[in-house]
C-alpha atoms as a PDB file:
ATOM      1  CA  UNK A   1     116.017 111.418  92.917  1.00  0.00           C
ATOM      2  CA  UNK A   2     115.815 107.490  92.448  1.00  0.00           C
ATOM      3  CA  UNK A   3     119.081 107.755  95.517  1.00  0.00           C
ATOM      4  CA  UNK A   4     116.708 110.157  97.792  1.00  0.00           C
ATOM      5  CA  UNK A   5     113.725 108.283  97.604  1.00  0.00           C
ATOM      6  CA  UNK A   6     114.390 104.561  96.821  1.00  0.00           C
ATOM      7  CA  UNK A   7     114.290 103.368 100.289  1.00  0.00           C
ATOM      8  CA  UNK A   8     111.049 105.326 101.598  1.00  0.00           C
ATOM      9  CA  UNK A   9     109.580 104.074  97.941  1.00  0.00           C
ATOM     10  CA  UNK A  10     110.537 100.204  99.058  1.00  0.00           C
ATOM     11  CA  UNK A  11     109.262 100.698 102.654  1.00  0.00           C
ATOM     12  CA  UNK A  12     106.099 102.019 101.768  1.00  0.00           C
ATOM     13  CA  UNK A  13     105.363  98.930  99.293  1.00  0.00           C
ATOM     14  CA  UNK A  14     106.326  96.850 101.200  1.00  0.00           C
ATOM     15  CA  UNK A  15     104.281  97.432 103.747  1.00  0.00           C
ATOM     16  CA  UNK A  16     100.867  97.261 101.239  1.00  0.00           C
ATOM     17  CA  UNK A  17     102.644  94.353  99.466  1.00  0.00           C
ATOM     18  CA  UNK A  18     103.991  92.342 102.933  1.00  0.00           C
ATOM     19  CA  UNK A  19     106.514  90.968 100.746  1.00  0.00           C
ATOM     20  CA  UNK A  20     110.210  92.203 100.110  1.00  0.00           C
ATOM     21  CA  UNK A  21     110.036  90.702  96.293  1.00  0.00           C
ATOM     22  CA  UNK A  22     106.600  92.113  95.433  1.00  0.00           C
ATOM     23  CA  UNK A  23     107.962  95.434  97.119  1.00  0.00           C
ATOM     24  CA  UNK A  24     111.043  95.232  94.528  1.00  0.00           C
ATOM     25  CA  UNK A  25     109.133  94.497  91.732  1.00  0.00           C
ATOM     26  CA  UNK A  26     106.680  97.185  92.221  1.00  0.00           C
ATOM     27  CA  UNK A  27     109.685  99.934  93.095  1.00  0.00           C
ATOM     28  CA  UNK A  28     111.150  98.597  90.246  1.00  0.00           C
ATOM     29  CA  UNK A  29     108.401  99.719  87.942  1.00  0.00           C
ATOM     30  CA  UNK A  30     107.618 102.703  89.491  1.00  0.00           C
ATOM     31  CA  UNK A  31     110.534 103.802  89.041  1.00  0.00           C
ATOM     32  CA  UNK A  32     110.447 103.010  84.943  1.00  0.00           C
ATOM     33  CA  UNK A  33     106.784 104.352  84.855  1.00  0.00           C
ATOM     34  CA  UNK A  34     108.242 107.689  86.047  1.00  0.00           C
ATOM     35  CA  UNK A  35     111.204 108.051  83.929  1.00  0.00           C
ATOM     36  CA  UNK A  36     108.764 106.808  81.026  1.00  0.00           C
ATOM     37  CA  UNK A  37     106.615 109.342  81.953  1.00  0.00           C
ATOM     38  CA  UNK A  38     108.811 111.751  83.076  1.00  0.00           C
ATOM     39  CA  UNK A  39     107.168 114.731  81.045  1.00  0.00           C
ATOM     40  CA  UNK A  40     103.494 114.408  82.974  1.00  0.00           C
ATOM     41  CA  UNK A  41     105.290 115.500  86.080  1.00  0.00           C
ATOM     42  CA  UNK A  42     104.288 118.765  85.834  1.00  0.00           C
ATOM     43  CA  UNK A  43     105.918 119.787  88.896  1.00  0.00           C
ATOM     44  CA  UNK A  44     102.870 119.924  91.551  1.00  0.00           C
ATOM     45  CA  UNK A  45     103.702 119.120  94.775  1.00  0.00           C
ATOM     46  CA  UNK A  46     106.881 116.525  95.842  1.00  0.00           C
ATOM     47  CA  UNK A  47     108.660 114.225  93.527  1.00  0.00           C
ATOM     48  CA  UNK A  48     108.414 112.056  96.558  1.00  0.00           C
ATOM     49  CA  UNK A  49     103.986 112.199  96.516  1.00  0.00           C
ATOM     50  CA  UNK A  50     104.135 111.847  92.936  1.00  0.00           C
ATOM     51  CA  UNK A  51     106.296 108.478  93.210  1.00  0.00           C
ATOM     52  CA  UNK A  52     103.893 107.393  95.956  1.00  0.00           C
ATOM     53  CA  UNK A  53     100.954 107.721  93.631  1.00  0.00           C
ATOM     54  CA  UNK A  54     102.236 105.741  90.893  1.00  0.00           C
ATOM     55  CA  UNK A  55     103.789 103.295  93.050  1.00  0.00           C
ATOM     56  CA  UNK A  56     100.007 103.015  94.276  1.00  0.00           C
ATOM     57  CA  UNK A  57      98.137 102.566  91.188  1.00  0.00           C
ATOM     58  CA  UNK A  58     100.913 100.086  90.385  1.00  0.00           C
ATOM     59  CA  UNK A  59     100.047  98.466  93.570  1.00  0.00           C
ATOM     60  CA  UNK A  60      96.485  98.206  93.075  1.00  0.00           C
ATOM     61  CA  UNK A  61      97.113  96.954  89.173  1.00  0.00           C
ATOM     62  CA  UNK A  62      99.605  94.285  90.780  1.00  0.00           C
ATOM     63  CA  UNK A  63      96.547  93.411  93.643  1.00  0.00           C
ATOM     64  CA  UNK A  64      93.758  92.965  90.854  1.00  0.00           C
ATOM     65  CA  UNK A  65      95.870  90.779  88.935  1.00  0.00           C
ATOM     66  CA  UNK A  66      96.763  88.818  91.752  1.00  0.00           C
ATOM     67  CA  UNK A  67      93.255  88.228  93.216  1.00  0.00           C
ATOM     68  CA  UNK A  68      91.998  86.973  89.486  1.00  0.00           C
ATOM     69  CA  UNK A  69      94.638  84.512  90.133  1.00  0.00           C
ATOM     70  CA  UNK A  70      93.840  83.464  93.531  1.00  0.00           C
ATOM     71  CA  UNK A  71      90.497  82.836  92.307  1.00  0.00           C
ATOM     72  CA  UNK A  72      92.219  80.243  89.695  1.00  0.00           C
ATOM     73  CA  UNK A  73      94.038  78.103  92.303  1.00  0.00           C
ATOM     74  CA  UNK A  74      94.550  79.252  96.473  1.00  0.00           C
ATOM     75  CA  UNK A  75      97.760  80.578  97.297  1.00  0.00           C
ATOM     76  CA  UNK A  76      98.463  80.009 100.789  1.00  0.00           C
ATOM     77  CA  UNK A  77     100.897  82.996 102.628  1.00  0.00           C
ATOM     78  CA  UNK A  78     102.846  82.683 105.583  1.00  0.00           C
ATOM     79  CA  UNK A  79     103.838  85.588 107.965  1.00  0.00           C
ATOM     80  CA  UNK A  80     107.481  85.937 108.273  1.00  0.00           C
ATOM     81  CA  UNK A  81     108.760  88.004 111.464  1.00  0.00           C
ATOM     82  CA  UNK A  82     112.569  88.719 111.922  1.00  0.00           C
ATOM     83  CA  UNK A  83     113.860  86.651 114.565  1.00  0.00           C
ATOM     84  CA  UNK A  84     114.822  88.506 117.917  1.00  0.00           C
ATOM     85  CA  UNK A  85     118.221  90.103 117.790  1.00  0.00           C
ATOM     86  CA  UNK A  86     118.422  88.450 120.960  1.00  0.00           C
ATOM     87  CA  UNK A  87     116.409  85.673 121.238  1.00  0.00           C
ATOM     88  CA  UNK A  88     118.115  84.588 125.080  1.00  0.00           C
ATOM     89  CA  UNK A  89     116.308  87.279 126.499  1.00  0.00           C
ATOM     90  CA  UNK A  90     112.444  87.567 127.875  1.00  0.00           C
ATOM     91  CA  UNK A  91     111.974  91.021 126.399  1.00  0.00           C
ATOM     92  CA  UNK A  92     113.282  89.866 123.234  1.00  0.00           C
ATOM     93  CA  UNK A  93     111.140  87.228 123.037  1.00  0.00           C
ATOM     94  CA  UNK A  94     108.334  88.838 124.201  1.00  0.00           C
ATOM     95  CA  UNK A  95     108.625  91.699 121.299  1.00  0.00           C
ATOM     96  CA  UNK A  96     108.985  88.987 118.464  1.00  0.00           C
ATOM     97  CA  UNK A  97     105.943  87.343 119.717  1.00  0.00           C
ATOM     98  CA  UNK A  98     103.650  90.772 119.810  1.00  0.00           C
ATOM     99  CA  UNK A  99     105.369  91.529 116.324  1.00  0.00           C
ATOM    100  CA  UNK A 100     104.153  88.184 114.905  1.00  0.00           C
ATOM    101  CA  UNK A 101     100.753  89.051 116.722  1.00  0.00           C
ATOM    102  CA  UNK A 102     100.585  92.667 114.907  1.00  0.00           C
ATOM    103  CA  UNK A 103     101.268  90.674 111.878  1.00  0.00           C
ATOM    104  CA  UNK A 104      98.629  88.227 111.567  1.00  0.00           C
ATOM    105  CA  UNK A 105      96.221  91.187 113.082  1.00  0.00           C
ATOM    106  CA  UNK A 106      96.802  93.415 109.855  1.00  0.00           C
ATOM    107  CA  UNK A 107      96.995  90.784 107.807  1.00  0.00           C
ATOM    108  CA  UNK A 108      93.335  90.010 108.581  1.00  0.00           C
ATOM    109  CA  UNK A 109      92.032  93.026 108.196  1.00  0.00           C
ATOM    110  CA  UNK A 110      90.539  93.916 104.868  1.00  0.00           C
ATOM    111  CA  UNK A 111      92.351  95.220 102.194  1.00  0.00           C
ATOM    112  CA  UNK A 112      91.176  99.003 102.316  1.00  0.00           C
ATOM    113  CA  UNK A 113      91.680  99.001 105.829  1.00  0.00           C
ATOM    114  CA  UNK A 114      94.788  97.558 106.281  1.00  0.00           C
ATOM    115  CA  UNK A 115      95.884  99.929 103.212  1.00  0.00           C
ATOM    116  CA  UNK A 116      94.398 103.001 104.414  1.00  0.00           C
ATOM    117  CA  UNK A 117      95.461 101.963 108.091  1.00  0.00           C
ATOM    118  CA  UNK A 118      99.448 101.151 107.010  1.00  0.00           C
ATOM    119  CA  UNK A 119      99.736 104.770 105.458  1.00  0.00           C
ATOM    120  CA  UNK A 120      98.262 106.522 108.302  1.00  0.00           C
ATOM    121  CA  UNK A 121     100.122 104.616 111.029  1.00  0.00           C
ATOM    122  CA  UNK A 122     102.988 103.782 109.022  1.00  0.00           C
ATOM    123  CA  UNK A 123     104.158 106.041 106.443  1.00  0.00           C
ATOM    124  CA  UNK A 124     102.909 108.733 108.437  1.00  0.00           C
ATOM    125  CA  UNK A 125     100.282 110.245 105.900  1.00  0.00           C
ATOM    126  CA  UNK A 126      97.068 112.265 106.645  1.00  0.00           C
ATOM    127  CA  UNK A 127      93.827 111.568 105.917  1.00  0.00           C
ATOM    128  CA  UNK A 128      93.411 114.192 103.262  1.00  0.00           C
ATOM    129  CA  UNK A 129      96.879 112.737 101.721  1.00  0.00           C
ATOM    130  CA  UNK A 130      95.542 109.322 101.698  1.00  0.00           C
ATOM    131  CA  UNK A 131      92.376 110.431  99.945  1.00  0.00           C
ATOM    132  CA  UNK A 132      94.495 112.254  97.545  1.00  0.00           C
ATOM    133  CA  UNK A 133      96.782 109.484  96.681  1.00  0.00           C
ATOM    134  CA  UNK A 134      93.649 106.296  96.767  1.00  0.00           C
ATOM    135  CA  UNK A 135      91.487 108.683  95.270  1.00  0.00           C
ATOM    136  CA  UNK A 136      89.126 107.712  98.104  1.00  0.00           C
ATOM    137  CA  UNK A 137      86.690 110.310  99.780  1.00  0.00           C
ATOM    138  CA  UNK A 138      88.115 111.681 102.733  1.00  0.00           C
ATOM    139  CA  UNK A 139      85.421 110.230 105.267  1.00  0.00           C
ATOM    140  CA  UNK A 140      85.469 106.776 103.899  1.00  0.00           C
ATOM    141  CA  UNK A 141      89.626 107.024 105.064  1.00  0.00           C
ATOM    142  CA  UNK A 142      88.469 108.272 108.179  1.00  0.00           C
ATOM    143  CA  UNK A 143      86.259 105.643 108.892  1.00  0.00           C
ATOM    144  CA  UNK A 144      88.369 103.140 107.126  1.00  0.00           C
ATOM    145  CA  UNK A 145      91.354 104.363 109.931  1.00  0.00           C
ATOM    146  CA  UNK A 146      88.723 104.219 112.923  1.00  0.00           C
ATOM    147  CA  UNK A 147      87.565 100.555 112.005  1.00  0.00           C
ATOM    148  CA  UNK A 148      91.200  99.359 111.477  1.00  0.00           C
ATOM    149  CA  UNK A 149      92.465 100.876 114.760  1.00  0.00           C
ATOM    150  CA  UNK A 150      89.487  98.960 116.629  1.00  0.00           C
ATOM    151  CA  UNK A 151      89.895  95.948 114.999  1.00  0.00           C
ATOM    152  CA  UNK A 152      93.367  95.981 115.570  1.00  0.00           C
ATOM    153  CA  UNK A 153      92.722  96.787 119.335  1.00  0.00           C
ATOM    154  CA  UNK A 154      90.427  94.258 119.571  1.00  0.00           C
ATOM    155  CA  UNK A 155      92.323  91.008 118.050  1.00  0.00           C
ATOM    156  CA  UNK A 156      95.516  92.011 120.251  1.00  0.00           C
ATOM    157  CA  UNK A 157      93.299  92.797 123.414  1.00  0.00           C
ATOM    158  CA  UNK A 158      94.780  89.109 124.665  1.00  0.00           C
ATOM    159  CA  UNK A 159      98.255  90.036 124.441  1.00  0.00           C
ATOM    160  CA  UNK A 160      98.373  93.034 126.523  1.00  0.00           C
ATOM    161  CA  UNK A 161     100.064  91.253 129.399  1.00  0.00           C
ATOM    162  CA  UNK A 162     102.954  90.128 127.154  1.00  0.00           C
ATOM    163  CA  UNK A 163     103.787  93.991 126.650  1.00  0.00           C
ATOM    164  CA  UNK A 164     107.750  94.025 127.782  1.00  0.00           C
ATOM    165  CA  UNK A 165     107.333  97.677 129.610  1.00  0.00           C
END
């Protein structure tokens, strides 16, 4: 199990953590919260939505205890974007600056939208699924998706003419 779903586990966190050593951490616990728990699996549905879930309680536990510390002294984060495989060429360049671009547009987004939006877009969940794993009513995902996706649209309106196509 830990073999099968380790890397869609790590993806998934790390795009709600947008940080590979938060995103190990929090796999890393997941994992021991399952085999703690092991015996509460009761079988419903996958291993793999059952992982998910407690990887995203753990994730909101980890974001609580982080904002109470924010609120004790700022903590300033910095986008990192992979550079370019290669860099020499326009298209290249043009894709690592509309990466950076998508970047700093999620990262501005609120946190239940950028959530909601990263496992819709992303990890390729439903609506229902996301309600099912935030515990969030299925219209407030909706709407959460909508306002993301527009916001998103709007703050990367100006960079349409760097698209490389």
């Amino acid at each position: 199990m830990f073999e099968e779903e380790r890397d869609p586990l790590y993806r998934f966190l790390y795009r709600l953590t947008r940080n590979a050593s938060d995103a190990e951490d929090l796999l890393q616990e997941t994992f021991l919260a399952v085999w703690r728990k092991r015996e509460q699996f009761e079988g419903r549905g996958s291993i793999g939505g059952y992982l998910r879930r407690t990887a995203w309680h753990l994730y909101l536990n980890s974001r609580e205890r982080s904002e109470r510390r924010r609120g004790l002294a700022p903590v300033v984060h910095e986008v990192e974007v992979a550079a370019p495989a290669d860099a020499s060429t326009e298209r290249s360049e043009a894709v690592g600056f509309l990466v950076a671009r998508v970047a700093e547009a999620l990262s501005s987004l609120p946190d239940n939208a950028r959530e909601c939006f990263v496992l819709f877009r992303y990890e390729g969940l439903t609506c229902p699924q996301i309600a099912d794993l935030t515990g969030t009513p299925l219209k407030t995902v909706e709407s959460r998706v909508a306002r993301a996706t527009h916001a998103l649209s709007e703050k990367l309106r100006p960079y349409r003419q760097h698209l490389p196509i």
